[in-house]
C-alpha atoms as a PDB file:
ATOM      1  CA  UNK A   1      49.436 168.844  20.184  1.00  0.00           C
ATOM      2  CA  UNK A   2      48.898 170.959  16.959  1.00  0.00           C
ATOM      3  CA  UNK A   3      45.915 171.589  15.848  1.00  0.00           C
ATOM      4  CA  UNK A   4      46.914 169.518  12.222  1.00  0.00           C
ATOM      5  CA  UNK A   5      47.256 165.591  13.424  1.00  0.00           C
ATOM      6  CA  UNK A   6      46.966 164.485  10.571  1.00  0.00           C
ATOM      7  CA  UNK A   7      50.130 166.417   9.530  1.00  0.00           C
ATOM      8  CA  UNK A   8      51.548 165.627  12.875  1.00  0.00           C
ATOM      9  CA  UNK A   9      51.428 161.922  12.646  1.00  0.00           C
ATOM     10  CA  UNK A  10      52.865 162.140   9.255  1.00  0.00           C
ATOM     11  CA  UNK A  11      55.595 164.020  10.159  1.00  0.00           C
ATOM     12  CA  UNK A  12      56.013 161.634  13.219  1.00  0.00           C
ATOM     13  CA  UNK A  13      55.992 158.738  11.211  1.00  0.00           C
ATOM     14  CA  UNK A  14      58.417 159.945   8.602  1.00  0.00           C
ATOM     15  CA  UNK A  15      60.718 161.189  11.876  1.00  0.00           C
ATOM     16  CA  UNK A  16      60.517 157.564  13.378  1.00  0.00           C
ATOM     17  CA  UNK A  17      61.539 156.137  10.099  1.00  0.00           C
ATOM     18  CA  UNK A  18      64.334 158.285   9.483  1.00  0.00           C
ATOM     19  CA  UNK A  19      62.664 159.504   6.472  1.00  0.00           C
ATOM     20  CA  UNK A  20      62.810 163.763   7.530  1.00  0.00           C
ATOM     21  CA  UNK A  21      64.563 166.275   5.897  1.00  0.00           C
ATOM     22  CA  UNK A  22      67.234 168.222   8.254  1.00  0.00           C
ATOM     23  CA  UNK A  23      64.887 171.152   8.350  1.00  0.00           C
ATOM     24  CA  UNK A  24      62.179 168.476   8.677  1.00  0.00           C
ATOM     25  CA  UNK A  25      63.850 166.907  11.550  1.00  0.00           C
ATOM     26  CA  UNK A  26      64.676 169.841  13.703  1.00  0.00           C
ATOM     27  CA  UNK A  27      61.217 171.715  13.573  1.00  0.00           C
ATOM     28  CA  UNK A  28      59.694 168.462  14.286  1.00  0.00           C
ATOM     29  CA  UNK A  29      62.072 168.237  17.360  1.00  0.00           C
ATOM     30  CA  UNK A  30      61.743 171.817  17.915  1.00  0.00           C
ATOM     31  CA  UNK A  31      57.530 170.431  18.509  1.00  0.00           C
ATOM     32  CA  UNK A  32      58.769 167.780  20.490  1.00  0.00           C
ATOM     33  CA  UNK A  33      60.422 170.046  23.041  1.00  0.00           C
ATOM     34  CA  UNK A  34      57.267 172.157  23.241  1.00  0.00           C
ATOM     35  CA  UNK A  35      54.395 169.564  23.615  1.00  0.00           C
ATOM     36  CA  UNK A  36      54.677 166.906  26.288  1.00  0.00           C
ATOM     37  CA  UNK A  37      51.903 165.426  24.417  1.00  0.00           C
ATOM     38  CA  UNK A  38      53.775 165.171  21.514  1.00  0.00           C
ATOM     39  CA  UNK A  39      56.702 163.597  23.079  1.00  0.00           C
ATOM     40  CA  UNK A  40      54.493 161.005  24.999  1.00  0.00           C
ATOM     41  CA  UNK A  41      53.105 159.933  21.894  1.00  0.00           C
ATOM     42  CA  UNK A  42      56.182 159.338  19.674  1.00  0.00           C
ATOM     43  CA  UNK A  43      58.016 157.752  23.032  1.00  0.00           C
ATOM     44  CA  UNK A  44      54.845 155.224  22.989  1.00  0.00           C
ATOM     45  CA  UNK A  45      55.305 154.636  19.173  1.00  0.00           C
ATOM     46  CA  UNK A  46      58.724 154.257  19.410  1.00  0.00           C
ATOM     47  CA  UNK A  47      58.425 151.424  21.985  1.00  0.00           C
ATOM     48  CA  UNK A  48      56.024 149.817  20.133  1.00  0.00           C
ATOM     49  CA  UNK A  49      58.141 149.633  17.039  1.00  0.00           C
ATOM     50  CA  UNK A  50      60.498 148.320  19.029  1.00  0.00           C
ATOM     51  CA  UNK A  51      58.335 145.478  20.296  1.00  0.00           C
ATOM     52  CA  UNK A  52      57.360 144.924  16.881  1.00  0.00           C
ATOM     53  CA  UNK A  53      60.642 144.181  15.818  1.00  0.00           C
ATOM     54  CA  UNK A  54      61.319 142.466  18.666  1.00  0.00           C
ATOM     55  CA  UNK A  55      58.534 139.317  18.125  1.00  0.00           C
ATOM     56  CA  UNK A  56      59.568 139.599  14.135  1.00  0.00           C
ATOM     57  CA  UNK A  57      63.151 137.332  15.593  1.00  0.00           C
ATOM     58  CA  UNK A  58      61.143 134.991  17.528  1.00  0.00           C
ATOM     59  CA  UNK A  59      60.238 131.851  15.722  1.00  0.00           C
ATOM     60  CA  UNK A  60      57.066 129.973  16.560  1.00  0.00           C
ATOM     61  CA  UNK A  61      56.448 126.275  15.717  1.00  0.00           C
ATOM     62  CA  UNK A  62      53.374 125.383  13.702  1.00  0.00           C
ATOM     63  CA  UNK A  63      51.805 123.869  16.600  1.00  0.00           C
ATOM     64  CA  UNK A  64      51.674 126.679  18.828  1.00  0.00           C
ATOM     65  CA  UNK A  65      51.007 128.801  16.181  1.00  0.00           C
ATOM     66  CA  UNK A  66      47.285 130.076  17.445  1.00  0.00           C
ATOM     67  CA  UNK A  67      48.544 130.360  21.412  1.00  0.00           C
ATOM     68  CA  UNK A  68      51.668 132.535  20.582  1.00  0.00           C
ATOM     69  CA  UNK A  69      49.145 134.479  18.051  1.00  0.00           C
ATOM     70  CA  UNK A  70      46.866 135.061  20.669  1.00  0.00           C
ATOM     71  CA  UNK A  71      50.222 135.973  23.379  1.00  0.00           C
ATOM     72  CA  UNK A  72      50.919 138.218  20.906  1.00  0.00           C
ATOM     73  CA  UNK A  73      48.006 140.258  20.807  1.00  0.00           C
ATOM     74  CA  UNK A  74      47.333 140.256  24.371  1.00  0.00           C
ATOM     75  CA  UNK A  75      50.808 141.871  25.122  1.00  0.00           C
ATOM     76  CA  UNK A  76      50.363 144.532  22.075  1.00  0.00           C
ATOM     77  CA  UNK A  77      47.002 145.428  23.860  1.00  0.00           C
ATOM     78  CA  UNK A  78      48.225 145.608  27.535  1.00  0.00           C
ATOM     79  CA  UNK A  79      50.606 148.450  26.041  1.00  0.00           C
END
Protein backbone atom coordinates (compact mmCIF):
# COMPACT_ATOMS: atom_id res chain seq x y z
CA UNK A 1 0.00 0.00 0.00
CA UNK A 2 1.46 3.59 -0.38
CA UNK A 3 3.31 4.90 1.95
CA UNK A 4 0.39 8.02 2.39
CA UNK A 5 -2.86 6.07 4.00
CA UNK A 6 -4.17 8.66 5.01
CA UNK A 7 -4.35 9.95 1.39
CA UNK A 8 -5.12 6.47 0.33
CA UNK A 9 -8.22 5.98 2.32
CA UNK A 10 -9.39 9.30 1.22
CA UNK A 11 -9.03 8.69 -2.14
CA UNK A 12 -10.69 5.22 -1.51
CA UNK A 13 -13.48 6.62 0.11
CA UNK A 14 -14.18 9.34 -2.40
CA UNK A 15 -13.71 6.29 -5.24
CA UNK A 16 -16.38 4.12 -3.34
CA UNK A 17 -18.70 7.03 -3.26
CA UNK A 18 -18.43 7.95 -6.71
CA UNK A 19 -17.11 11.20 -5.67
CA UNK A 20 -13.41 10.98 -8.03
CA UNK A 21 -12.49 13.01 -10.69
CA UNK A 22 -11.78 10.99 -14.14
CA UNK A 23 -8.11 11.54 -13.61
CA UNK A 24 -8.91 10.79 -9.95
CA UNK A 25 -10.56 7.61 -10.80
CA UNK A 26 -8.12 6.05 -13.14
CA UNK A 27 -4.80 6.65 -11.11
CA UNK A 28 -6.63 5.37 -8.21
CA UNK A 29 -7.47 2.24 -10.36
CA UNK A 30 -4.19 2.39 -11.92
CA UNK A 31 -3.10 1.68 -7.64
CA UNK A 32 -5.60 -0.81 -7.51
CA UNK A 33 -4.07 -2.93 -10.26
CA UNK A 34 -0.65 -2.61 -8.62
CA UNK A 35 -1.29 -3.39 -4.87
CA UNK A 36 -3.18 -6.53 -3.96
CA UNK A 37 -3.36 -4.89 -0.69
CA UNK A 38 -5.06 -2.16 -1.97
CA UNK A 39 -7.58 -4.10 -3.80
CA UNK A 40 -8.28 -6.41 -0.72
CA UNK A 41 -9.05 -3.52 1.23
CA UNK A 42 -11.52 -1.56 -0.96
CA UNK A 43 -13.18 -5.22 -1.97
CA UNK A 44 -13.69 -5.57 2.04
CA UNK A 45 -15.12 -1.96 2.21
CA UNK A 46 -17.14 -2.37 -0.55
CA UNK A 47 -18.90 -5.44 0.96
CA UNK A 48 -19.36 -3.85 3.96
CA UNK A 49 -21.16 -0.93 2.46
CA UNK A 50 -23.10 -3.21 0.95
CA UNK A 51 -24.16 -4.93 4.16
CA UNK A 52 -24.75 -1.66 5.52
CA UNK A 53 -27.24 -0.87 3.15
CA UNK A 54 -28.51 -4.02 3.24
CA UNK A 55 -29.83 -4.00 7.26
CA UNK A 56 -30.86 -0.07 6.51
CA UNK A 57 -34.32 -2.06 4.48
CA UNK A 58 -34.91 -4.34 7.25
CA UNK A 59 -37.42 -3.15 9.74
CA UNK A 60 -37.23 -4.23 13.36
CA UNK A 61 -40.18 -4.10 15.82
CA UNK A 62 -39.73 -2.20 19.06
CA UNK A 63 -39.67 -5.28 20.97
CA UNK A 64 -36.83 -6.92 19.50
CA UNK A 65 -35.19 -3.89 19.19
CA UNK A 66 -31.99 -4.76 21.65
CA UNK A 67 -31.67 -8.63 20.15
CA UNK A 68 -31.58 -7.50 16.42
CA UNK A 69 -29.13 -4.56 17.79
CA UNK A 70 -27.00 -6.94 19.26
CA UNK A 71 -27.45 -9.53 15.72
CA UNK A 72 -26.37 -6.69 14.17
CA UNK A 73 -23.19 -6.10 15.64
CA UNK A 74 -22.19 -9.58 15.97
CA UNK A 75 -22.47 -10.12 12.11
CA UNK A 76 -20.56 -6.60 11.37
CA UNK A 77 -17.77 -8.06 13.68
CA UNK A 78 -17.57 -11.67 12.27
CA UNK A 79 -16.67 -9.73 8.89
Amino acid sequence: MPKNCRNVDEMMNKYLDGELSRTERTQFEKMLRNDPSLKEKVDCYRNMLRCLKAFRKVRFPASGLRQARAAIMRRISAL
